[in-house]
C-alpha atoms as a PDB file:
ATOM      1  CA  UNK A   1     -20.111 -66.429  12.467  1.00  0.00           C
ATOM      2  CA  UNK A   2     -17.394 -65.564  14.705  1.00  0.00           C
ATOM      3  CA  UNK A   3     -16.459 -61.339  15.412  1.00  0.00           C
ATOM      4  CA  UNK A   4     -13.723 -59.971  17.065  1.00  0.00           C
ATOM      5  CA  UNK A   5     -14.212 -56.714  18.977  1.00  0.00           C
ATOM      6  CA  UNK A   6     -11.805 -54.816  21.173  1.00  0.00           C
ATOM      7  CA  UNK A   7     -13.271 -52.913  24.151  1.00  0.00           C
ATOM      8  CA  UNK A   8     -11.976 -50.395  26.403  1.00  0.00           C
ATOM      9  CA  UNK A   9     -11.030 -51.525  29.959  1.00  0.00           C
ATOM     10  CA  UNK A  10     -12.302 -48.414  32.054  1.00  0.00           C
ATOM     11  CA  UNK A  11     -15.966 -48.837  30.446  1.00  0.00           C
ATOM     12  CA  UNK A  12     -16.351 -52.305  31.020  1.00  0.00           C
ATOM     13  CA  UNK A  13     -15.694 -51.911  34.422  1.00  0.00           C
ATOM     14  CA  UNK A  14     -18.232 -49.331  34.402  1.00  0.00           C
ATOM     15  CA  UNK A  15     -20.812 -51.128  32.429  1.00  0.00           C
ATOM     16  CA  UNK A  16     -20.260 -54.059  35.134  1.00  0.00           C
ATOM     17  CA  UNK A  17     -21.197 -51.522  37.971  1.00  0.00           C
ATOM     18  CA  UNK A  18     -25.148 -51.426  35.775  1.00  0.00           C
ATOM     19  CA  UNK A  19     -25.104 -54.599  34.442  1.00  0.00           C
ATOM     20  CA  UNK A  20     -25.734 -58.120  35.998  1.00  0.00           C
ATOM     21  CA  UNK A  21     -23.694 -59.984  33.741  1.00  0.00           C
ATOM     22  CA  UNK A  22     -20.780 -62.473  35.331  1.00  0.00           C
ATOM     23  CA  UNK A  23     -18.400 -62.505  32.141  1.00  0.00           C
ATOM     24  CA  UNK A  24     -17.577 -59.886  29.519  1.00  0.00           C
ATOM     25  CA  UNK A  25     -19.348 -61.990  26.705  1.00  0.00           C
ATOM     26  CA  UNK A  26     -22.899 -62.087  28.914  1.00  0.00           C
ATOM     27  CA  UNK A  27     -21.900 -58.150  29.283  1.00  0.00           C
ATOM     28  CA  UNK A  28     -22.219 -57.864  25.106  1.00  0.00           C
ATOM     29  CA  UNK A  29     -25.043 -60.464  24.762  1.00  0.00           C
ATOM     30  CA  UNK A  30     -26.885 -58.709  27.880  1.00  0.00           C
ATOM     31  CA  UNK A  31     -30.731 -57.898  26.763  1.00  0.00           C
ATOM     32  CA  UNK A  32     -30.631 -54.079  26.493  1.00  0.00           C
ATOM     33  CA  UNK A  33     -33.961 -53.857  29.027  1.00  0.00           C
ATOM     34  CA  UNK A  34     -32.426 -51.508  31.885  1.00  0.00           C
ATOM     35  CA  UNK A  35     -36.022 -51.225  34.074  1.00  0.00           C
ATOM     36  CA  UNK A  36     -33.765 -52.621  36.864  1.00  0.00           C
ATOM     37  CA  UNK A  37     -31.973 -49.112  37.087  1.00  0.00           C
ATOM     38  CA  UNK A  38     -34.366 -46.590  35.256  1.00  0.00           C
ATOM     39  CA  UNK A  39     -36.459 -44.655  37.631  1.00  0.00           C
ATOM     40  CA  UNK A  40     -40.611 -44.648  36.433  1.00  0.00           C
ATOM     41  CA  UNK A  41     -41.308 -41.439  35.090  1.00  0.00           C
ATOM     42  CA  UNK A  42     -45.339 -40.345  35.064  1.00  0.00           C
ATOM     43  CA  UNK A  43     -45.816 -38.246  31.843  1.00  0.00           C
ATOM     44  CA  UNK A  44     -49.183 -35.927  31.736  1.00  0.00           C
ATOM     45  CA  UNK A  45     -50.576 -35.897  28.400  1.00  0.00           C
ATOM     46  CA  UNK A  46     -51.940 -32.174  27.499  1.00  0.00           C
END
């Protein structure tokens, strides 16, 4: 099954700055695991 989506220039090019992804299509298909750019957080537990 085949879908045609339209995205917006200025946040592709901004997604590309995060992402590792080559093409556009790798961009959409990219696995939505961002450890490469989160920061750890330590959380207490009260």
């Amino acid at each position: 099954m085949r879908t045609n989506i339209v995205l917006e220039e200025d946040i592709v090019r901004e997604a590309f700055k995060y992402s590792r992804a080559k093409t556009k299509k790798d961009l959409i298909h990219e696995d939505t695991d961002f450890d490469h750019i989160a920061k750890p957080v330590k959380l207490r537990m009260y």
